[in-house]
N, C-alpha and C. Protein backbone atom coordinates (compact mmCIF):
# COMPACT_ATOMS: atom_id res chain seq x y z
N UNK A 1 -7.03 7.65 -6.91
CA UNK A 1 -8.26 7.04 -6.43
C UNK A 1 -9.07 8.06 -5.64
N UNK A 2 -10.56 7.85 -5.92
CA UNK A 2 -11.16 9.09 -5.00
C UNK A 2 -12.52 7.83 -4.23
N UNK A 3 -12.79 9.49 -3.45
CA UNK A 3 -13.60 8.71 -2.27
C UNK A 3 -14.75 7.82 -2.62
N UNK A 4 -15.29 8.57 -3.87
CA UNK A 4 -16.54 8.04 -4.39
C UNK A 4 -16.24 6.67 -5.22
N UNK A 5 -15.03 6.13 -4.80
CA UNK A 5 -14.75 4.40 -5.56
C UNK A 5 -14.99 3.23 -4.31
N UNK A 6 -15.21 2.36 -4.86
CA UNK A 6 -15.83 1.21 -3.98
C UNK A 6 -14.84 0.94 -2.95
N UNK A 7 -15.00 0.37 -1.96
CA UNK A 7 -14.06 -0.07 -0.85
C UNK A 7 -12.66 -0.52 -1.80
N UNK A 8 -13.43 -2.05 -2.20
CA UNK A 8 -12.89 -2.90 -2.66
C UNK A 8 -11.52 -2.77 -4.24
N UNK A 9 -11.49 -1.62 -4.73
CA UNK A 9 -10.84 -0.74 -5.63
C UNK A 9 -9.65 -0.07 -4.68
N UNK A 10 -9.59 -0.08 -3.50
CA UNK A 10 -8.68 0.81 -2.60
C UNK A 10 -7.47 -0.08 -2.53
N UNK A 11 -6.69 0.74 -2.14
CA UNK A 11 -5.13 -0.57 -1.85
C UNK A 11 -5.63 -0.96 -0.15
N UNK A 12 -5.23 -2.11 -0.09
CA UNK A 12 -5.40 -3.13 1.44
C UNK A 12 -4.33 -2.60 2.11
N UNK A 13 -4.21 -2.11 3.28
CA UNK A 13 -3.69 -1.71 4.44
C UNK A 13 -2.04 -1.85 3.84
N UNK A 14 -1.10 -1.27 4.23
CA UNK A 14 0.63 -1.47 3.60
C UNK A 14 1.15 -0.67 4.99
N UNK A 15 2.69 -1.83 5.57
CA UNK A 15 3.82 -1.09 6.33
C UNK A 15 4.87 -1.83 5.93
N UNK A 16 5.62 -0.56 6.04
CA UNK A 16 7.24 -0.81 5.85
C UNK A 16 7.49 -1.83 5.94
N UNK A 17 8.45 -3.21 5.01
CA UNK A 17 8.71 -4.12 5.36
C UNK A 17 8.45 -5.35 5.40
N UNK A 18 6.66 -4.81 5.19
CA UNK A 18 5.67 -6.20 5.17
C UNK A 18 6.38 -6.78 3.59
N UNK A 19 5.65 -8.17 3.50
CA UNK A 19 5.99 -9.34 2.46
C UNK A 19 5.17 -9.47 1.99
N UNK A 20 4.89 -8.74 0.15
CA UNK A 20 3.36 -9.30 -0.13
C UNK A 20 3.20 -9.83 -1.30
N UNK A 21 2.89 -11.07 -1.89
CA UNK A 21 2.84 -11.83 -2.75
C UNK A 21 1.38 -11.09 -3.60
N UNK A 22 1.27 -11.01 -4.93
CA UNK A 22 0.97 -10.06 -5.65
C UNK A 22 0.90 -11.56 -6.94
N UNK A 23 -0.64 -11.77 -6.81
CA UNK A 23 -1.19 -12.68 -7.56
C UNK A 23 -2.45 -12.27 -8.33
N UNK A 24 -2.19 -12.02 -10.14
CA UNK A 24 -3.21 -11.25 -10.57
C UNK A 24 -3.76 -12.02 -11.21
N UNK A 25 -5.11 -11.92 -11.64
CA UNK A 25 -5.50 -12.89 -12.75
C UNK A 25 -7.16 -12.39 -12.97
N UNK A 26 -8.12 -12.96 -13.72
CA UNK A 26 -9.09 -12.58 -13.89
C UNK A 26 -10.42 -13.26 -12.90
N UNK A 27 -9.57 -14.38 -12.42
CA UNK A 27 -10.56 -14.68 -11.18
C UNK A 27 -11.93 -15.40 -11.72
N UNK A 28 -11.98 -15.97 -12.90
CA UNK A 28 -13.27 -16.36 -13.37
C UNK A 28 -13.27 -17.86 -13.60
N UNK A 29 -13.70 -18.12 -12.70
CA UNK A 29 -13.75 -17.90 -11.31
C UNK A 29 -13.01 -18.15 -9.91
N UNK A 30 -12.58 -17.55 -9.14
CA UNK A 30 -11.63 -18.06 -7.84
C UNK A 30 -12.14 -19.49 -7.77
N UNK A 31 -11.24 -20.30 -7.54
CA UNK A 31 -11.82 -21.46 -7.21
C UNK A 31 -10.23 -21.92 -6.44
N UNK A 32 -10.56 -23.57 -5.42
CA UNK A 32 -9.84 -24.13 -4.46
C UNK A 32 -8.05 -24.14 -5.12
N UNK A 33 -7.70 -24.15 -6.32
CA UNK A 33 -6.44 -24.42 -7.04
C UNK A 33 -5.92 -22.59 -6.28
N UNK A 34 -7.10 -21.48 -6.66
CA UNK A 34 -5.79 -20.48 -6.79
C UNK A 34 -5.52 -20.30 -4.58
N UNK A 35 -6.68 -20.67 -4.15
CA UNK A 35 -5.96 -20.34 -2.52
C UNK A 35 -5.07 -21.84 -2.66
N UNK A 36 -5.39 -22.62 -3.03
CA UNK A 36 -3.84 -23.70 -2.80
C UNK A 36 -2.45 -23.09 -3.28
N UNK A 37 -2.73 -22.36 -4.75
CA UNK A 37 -1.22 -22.25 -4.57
C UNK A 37 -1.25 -20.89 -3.85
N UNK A 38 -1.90 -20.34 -3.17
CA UNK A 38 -1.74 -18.71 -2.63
C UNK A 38 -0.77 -19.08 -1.30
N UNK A 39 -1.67 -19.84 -0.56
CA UNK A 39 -1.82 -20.62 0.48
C UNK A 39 0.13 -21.52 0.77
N UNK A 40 0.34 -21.99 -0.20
CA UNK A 40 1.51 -22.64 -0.89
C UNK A 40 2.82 -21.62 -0.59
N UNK A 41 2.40 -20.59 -1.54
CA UNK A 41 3.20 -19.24 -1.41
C UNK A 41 3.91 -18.67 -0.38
N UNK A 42 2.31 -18.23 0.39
CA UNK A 42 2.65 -17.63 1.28
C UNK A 42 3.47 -18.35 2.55
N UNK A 43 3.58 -19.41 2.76
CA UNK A 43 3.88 -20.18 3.69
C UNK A 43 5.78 -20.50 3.14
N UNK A 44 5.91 -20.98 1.72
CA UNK A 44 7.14 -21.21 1.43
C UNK A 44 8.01 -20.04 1.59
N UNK A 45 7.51 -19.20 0.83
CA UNK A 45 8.12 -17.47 0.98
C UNK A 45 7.87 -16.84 2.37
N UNK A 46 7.21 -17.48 3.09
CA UNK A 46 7.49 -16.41 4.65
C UNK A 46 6.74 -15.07 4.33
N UNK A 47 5.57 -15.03 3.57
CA UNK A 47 4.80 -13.93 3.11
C UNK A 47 4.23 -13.62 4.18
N UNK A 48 3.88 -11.79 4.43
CA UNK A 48 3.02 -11.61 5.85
C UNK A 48 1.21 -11.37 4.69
N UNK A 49 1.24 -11.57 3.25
CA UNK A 49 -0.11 -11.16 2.25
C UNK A 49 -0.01 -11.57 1.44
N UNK A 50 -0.75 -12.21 0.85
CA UNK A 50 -0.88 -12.41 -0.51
C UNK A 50 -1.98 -11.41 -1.24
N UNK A 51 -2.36 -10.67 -2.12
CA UNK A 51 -3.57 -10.02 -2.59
C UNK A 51 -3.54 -10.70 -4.16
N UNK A 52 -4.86 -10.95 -4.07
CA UNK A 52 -5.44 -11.45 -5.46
C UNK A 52 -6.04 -10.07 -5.58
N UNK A 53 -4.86 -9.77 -6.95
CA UNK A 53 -5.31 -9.09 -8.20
C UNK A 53 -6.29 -9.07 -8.91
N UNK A 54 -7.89 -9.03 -8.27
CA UNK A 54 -8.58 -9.37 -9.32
C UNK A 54 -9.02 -8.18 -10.44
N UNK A 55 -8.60 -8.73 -11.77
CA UNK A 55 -8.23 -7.67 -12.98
C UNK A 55 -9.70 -7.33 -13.38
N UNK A 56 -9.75 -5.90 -13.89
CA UNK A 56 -10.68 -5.25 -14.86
C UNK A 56 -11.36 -5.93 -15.76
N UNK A 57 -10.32 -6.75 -16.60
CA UNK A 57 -10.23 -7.31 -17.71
C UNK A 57 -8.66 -7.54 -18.43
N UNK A 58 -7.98 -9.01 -18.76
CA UNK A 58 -7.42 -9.62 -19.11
C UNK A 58 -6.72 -8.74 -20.50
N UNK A 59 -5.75 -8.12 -20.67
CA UNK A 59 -5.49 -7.87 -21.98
C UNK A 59 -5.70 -8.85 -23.11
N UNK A 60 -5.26 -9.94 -22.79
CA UNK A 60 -4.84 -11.02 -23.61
C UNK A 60 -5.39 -12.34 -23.84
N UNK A 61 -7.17 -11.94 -23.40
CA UNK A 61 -8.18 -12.65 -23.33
C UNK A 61 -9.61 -11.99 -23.66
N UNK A 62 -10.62 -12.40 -24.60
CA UNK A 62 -11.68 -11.82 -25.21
C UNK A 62 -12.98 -11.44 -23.65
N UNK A 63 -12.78 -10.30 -23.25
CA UNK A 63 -13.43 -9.87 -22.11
C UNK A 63 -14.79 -9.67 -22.20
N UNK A 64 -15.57 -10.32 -23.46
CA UNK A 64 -16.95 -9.92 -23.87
C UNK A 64 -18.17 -10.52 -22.63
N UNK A 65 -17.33 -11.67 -22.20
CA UNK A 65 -18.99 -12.43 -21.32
C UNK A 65 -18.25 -12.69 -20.06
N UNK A 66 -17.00 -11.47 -19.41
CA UNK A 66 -16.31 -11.42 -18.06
C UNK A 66 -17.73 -10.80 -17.14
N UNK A 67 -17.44 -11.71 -15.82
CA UNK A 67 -19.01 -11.19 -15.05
C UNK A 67 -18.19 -9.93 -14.52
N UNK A 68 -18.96 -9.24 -13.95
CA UNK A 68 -18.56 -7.36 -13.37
C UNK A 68 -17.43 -7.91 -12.55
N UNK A 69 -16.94 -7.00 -12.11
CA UNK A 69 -15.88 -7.23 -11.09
C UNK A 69 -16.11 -6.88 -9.88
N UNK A 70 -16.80 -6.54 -9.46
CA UNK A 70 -17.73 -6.60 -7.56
C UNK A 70 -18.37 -8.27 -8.18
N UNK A 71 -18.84 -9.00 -8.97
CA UNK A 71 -19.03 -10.17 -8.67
C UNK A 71 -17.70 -11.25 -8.30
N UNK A 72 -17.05 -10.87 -9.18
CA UNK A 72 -15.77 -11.76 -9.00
C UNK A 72 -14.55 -11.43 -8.11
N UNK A 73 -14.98 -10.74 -7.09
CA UNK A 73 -14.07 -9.92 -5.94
C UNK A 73 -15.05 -10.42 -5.49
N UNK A 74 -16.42 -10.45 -5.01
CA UNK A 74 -17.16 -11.17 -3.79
C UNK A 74 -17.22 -12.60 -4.30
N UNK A 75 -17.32 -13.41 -5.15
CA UNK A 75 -16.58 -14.82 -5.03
C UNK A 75 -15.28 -15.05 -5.28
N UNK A 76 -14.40 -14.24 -5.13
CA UNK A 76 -13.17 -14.43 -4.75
C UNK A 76 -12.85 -14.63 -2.93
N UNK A 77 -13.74 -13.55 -2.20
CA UNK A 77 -13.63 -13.10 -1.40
C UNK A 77 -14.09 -14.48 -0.14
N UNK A 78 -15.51 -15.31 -0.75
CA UNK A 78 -15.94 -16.24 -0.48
C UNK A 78 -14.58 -17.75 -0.48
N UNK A 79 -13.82 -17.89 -1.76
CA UNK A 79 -12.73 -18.73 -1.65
C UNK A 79 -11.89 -18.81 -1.23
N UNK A 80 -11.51 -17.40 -0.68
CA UNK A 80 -10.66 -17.18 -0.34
C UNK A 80 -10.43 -17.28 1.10
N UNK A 81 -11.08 -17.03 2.01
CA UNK A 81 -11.41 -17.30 3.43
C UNK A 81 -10.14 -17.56 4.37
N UNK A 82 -9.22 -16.30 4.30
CA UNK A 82 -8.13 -16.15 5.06
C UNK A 82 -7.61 -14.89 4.99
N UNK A 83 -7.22 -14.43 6.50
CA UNK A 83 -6.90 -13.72 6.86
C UNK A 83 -6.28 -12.85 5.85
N UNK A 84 -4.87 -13.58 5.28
CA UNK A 84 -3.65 -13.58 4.83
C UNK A 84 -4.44 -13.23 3.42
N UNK A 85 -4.90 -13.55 2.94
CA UNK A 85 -5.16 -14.08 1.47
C UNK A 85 -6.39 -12.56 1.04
N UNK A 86 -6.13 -11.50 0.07
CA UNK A 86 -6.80 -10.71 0.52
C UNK A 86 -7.19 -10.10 -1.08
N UNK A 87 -8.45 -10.81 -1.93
CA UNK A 87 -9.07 -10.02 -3.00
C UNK A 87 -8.85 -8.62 -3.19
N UNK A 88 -8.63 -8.20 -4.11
CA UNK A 88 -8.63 -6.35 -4.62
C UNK A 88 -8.99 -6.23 -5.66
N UNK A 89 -9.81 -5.33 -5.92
CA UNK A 89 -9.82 -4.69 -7.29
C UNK A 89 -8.61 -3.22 -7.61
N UNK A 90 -8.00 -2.94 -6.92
CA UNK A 90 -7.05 -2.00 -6.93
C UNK A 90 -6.92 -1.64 -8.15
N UNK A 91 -6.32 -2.41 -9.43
CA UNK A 91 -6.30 -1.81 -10.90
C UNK A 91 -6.99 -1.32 -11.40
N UNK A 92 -8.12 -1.34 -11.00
CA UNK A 92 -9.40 -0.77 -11.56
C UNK A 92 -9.22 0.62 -10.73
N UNK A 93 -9.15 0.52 -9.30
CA UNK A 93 -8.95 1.84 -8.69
C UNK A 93 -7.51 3.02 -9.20
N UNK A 94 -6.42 1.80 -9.64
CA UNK A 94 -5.08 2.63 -9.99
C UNK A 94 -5.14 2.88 -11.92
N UNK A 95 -6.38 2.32 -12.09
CA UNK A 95 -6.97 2.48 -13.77
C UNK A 95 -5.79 1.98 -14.52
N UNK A 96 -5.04 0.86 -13.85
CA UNK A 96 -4.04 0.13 -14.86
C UNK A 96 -4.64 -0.71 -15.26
N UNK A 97 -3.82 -1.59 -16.68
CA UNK A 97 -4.69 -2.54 -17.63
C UNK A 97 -3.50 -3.61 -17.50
N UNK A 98 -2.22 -3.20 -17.39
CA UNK A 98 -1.59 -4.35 -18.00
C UNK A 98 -0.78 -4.51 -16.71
N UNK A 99 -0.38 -6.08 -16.05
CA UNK A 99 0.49 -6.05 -15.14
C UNK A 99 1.96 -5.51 -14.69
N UNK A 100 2.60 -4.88 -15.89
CA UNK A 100 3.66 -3.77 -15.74
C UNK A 100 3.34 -2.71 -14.76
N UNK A 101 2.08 -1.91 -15.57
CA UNK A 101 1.80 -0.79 -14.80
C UNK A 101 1.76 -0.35 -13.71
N UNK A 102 0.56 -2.23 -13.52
CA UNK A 102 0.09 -2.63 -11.61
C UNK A 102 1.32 -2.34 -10.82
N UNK A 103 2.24 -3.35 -11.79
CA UNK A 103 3.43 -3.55 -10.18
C UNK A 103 4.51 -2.29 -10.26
N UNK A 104 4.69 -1.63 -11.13
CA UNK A 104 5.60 -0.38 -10.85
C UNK A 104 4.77 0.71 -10.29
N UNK A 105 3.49 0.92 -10.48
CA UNK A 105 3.20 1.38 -9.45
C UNK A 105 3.19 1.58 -8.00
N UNK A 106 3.14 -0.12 -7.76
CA UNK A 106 2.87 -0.15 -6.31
C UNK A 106 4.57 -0.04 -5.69
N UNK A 107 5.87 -0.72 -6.44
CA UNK A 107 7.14 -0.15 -6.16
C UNK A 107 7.16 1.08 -5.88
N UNK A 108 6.46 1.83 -7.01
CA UNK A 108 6.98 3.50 -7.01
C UNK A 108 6.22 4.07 -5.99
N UNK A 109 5.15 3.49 -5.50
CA UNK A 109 4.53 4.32 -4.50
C UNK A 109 4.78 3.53 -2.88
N UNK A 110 5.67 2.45 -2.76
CA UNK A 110 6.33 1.77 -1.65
C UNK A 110 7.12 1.33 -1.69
N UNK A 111 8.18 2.08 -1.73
CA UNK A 111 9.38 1.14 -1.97
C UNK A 111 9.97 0.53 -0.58
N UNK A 112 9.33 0.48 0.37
CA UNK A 112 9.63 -0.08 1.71
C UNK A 112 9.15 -1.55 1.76
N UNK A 113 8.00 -1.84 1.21
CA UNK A 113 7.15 -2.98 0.73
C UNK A 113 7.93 -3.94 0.49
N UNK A 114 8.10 -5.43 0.54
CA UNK A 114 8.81 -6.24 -0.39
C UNK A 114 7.34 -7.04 -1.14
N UNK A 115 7.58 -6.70 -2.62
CA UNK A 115 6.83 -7.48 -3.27
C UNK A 115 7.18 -8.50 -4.17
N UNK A 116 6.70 -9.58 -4.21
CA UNK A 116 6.92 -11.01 -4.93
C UNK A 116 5.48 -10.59 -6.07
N UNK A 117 5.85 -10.82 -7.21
CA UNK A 117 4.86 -11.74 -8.44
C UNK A 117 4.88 -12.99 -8.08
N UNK A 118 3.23 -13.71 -8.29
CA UNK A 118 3.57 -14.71 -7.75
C UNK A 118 2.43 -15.37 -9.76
N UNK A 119 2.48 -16.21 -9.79
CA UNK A 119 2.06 -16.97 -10.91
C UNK A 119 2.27 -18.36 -11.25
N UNK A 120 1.12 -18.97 -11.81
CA UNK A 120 0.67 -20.58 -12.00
C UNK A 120 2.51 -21.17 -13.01
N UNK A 121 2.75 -21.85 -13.19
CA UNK A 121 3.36 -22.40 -14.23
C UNK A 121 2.73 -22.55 -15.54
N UNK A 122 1.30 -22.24 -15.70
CA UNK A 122 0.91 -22.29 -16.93
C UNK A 122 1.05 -21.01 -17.65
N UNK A 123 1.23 -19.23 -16.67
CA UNK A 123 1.65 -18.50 -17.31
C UNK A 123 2.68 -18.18 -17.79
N UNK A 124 3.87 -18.76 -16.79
CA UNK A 124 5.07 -18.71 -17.15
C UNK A 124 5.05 -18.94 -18.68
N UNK A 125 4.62 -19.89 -19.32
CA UNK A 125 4.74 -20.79 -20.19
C UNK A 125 4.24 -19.46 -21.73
N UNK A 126 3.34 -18.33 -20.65
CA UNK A 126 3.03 -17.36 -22.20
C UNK A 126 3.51 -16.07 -21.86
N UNK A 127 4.70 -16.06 -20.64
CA UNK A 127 5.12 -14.63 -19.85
C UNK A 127 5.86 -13.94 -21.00
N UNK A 128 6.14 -14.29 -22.18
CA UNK A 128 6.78 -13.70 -23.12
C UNK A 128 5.80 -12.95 -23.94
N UNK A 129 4.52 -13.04 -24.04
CA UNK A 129 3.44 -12.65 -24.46
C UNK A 129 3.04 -11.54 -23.84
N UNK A 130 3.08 -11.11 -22.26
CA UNK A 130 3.14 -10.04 -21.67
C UNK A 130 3.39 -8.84 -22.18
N UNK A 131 3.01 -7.31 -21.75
CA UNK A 131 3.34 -6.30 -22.43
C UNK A 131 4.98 -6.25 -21.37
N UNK A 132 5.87 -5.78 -21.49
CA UNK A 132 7.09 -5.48 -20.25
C UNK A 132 7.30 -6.74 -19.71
N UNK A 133 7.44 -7.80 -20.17
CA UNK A 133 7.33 -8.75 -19.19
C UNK A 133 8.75 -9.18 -18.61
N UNK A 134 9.79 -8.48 -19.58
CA UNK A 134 11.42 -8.56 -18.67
C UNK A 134 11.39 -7.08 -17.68
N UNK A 135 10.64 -6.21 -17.82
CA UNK A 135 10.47 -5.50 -17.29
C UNK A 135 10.15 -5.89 -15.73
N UNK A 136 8.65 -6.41 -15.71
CA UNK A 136 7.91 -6.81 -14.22
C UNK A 136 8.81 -8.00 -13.61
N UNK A 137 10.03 -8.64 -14.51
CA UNK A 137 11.28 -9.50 -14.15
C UNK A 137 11.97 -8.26 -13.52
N UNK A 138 12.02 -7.07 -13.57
CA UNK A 138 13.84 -6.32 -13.29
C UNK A 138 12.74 -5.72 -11.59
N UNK A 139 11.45 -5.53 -11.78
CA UNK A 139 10.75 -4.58 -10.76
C UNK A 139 10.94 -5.29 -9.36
N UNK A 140 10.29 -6.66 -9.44
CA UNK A 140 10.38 -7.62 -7.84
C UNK A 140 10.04 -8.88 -8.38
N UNK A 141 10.99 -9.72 -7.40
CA UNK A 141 11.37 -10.93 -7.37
C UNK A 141 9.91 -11.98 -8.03
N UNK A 142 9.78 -13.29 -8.04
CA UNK A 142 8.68 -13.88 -8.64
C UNK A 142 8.95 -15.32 -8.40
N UNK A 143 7.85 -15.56 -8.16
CA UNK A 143 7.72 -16.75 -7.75
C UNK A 143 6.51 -17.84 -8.57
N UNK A 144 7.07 -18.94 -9.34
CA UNK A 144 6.18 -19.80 -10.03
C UNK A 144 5.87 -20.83 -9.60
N UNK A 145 4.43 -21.48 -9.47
CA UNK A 145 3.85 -21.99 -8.77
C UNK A 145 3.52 -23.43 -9.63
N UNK A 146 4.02 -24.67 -9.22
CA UNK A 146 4.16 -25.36 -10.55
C UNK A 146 2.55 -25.89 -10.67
N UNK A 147 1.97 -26.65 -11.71
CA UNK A 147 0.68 -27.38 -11.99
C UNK A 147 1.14 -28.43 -12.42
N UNK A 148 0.10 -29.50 -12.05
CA UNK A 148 -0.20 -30.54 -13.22
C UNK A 148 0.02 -30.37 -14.45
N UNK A 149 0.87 -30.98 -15.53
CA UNK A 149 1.17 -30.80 -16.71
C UNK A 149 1.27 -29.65 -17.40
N UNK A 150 1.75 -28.80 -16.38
CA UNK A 150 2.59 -27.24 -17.28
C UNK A 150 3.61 -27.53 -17.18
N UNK A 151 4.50 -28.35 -16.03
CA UNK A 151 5.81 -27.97 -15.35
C UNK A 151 6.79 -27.99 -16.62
N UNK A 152 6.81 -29.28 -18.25
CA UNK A 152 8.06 -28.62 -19.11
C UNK A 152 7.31 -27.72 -19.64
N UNK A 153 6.19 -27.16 -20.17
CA UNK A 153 5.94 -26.43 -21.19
C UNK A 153 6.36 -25.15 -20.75
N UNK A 154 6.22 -25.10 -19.62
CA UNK A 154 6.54 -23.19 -18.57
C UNK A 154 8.19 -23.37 -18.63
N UNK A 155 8.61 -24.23 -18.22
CA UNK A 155 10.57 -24.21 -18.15
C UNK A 155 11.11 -24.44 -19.39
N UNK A 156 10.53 -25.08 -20.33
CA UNK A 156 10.97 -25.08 -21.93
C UNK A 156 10.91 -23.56 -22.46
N UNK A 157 9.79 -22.74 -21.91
CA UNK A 157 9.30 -21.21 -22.64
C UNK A 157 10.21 -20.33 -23.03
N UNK A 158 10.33 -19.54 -23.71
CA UNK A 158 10.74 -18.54 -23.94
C UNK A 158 11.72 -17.66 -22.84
N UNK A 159 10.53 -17.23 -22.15
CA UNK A 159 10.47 -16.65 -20.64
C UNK A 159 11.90 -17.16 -19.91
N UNK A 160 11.18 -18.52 -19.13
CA UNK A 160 11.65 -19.24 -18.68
C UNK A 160 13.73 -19.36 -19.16
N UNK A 161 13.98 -19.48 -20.44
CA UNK A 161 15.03 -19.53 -20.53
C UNK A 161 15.94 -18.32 -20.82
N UNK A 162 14.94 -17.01 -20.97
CA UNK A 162 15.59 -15.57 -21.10
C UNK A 162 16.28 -15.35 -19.84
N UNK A 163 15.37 -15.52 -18.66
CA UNK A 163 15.58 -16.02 -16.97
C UNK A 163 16.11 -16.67 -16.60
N UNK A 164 17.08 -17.76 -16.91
CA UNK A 164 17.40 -18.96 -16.60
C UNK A 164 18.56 -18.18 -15.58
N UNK A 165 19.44 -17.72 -15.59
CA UNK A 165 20.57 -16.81 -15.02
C UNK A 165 19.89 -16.47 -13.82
N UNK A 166 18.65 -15.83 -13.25
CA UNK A 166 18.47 -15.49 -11.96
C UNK A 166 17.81 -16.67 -11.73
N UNK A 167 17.73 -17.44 -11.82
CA UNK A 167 16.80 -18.73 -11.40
C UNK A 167 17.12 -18.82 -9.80
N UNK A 168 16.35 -19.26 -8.86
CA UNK A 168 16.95 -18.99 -7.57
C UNK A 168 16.71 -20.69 -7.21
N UNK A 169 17.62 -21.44 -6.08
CA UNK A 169 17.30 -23.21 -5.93
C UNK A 169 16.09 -22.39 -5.18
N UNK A 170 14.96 -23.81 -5.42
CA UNK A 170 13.77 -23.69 -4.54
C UNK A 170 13.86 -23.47 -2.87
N UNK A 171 15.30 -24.03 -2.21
CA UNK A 171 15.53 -23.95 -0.78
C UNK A 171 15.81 -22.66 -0.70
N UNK A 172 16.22 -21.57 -1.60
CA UNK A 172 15.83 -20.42 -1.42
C UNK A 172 15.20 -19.17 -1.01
N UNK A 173 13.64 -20.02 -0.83
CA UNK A 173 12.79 -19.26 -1.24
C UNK A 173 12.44 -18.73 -0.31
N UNK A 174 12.30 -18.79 1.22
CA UNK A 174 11.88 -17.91 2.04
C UNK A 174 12.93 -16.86 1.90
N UNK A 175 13.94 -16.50 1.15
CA UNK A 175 14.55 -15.15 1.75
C UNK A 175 14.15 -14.39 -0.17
N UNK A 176 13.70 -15.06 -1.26
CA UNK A 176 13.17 -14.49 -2.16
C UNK A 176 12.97 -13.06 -1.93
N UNK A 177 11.92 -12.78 -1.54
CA UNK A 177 11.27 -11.53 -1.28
C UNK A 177 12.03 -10.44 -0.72
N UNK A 178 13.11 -10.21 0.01
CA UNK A 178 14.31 -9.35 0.10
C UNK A 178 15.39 -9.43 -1.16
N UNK A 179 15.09 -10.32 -2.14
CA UNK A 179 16.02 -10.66 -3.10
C UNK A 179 16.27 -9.50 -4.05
N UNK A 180 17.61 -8.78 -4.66
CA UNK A 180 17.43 -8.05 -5.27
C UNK A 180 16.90 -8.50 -7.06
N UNK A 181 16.09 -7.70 -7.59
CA UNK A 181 15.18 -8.80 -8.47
C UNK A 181 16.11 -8.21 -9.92
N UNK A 182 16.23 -9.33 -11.25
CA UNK A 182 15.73 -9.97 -11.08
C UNK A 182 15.72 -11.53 -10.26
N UNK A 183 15.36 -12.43 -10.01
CA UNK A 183 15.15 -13.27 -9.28
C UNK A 183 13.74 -14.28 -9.26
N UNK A 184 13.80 -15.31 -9.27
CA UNK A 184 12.78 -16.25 -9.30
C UNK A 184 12.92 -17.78 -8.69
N UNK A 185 12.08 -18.09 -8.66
CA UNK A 185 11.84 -19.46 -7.84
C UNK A 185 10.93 -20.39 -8.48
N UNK A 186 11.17 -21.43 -8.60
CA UNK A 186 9.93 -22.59 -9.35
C UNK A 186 9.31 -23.55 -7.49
N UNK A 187 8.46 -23.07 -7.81
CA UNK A 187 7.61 -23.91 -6.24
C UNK A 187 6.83 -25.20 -7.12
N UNK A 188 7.35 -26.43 -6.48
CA UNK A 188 6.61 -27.46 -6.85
C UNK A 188 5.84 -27.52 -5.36
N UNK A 189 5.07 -28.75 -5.41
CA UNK A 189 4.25 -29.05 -4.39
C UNK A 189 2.32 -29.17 -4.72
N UNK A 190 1.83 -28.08 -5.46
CA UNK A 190 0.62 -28.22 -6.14
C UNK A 190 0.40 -29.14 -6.38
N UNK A 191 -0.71 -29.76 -6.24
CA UNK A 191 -1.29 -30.60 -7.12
C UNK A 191 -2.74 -30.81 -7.95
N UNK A 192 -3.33 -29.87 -7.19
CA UNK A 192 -4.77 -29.44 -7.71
C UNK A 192 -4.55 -29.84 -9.81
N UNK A 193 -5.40 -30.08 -10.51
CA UNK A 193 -5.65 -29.83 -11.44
C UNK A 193 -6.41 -28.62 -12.10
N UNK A 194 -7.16 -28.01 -11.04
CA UNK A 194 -8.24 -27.42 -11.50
C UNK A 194 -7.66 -25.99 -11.67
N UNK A 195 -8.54 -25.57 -12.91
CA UNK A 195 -8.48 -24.11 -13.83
C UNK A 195 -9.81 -23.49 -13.88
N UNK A 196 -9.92 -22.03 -13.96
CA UNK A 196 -10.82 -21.65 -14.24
C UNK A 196 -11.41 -21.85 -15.73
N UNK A 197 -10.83 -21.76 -16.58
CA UNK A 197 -11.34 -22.44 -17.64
C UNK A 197 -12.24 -23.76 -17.62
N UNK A 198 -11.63 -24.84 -16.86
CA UNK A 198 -12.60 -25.86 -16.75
C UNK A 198 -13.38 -25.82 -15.78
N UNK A 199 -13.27 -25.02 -14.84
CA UNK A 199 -14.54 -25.18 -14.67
C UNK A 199 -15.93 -24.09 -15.15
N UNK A 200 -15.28 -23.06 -15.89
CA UNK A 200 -16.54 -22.71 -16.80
C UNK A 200 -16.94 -23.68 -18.13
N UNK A 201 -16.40 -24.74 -18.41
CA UNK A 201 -16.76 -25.61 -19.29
C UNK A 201 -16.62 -25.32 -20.49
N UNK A 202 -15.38 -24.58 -20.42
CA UNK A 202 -14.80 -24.14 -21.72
C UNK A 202 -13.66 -24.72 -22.41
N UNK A 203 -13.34 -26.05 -21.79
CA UNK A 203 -11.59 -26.07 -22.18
C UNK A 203 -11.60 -27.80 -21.26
């Protein structure tokens, strides 16, 4: 990363030890569902951060009519409205594309850090679709965040039952994040319905 990149492209402040929940997605648009389950997270897991990942662009989604990403990092930034809870464009600054890259990076360049993946139950449900995705399973622990009518389609998945062996009980979960990974947790409690998809009026 060099000087001449936007604030917001930089990595957010890091010490030894801290707890940081590592929630990526395309953000189009942040809306009240993703600080509920952030919010959710951070509180069950004993997180001292959560950072929304907000991505470049989606591998695994047609990126033709994605708004810039200084728009969707400043209405992220607007939903987000907590301390704890902290928008990045970082991938764009660390010029990764696919969430493998993101998170072995940030291992390889802190390994003092404890980092959690954190994700909806509706991705679980296509985590086999991922590029590395037993991979970003072996890097740090993960935590799934259940929804409205994903909860069998994500635990029926693929994913889901390649994983079944580190499954961690949900009373687990605040010591997750020291967990040697792989390792995971299913967080019920959500209840929001809402997706970014619907509310761009696509779905």
């Amino acid at each position: 990363m060099t000087e001449a990149q936007p604030a917001e492209w930089r990595l957010p402040p890091l010490a030894p030890g801290l707890r940081v929940g590592l929630y990526g997605g395309s953000f189009n648009p942040a809306h009240a569902a993703h600080r509920a389950a952030s919010l959710l997270a951070l509180k069950r897991l004993k997180l001292d951060r959560v950072w929304w990942l907000v991505t470049p662009g989606n591998p695994l989604k047609d990126n033709g009519r994605l708004p810039p990403l200084a728009t969707r990092l400043e209405q992220a930034r607007a939903v987000a409205n907590h301390p704890a809870l902290v928008p990045t464009g970082l991938e764009a600054g660390l010029g990764t594309r696919y969430s493998y890259d993101t998170v072995a990076a940030l291992v390889r360049r802190f390994p003092a850090v404890h980092f959690v993946w954190i994700m909806g139950a509706d991705n679980l449900a296509s985590f086999h679709r991922w590029q590395h995705w037993q991979a970003i399973a072996g890097l740090v622990p993960m935590a799934v965040v259940d929804r409205p009518g994903c909860t069998l389609p994500a635990m029926a998945s693929p994913a889901a039952h390649a994983l079944a062996r580190w499954r961690r009980p949900e009373s687990e979960a605040p010591a997750l994040a020291t967990q040697r990974p792989p390792a995971w947790v299913f967080l019920h409690g959500l209840k929001s319905p809402l997706s970014s998809t619907r509310i761009r009026g696509e779905g």
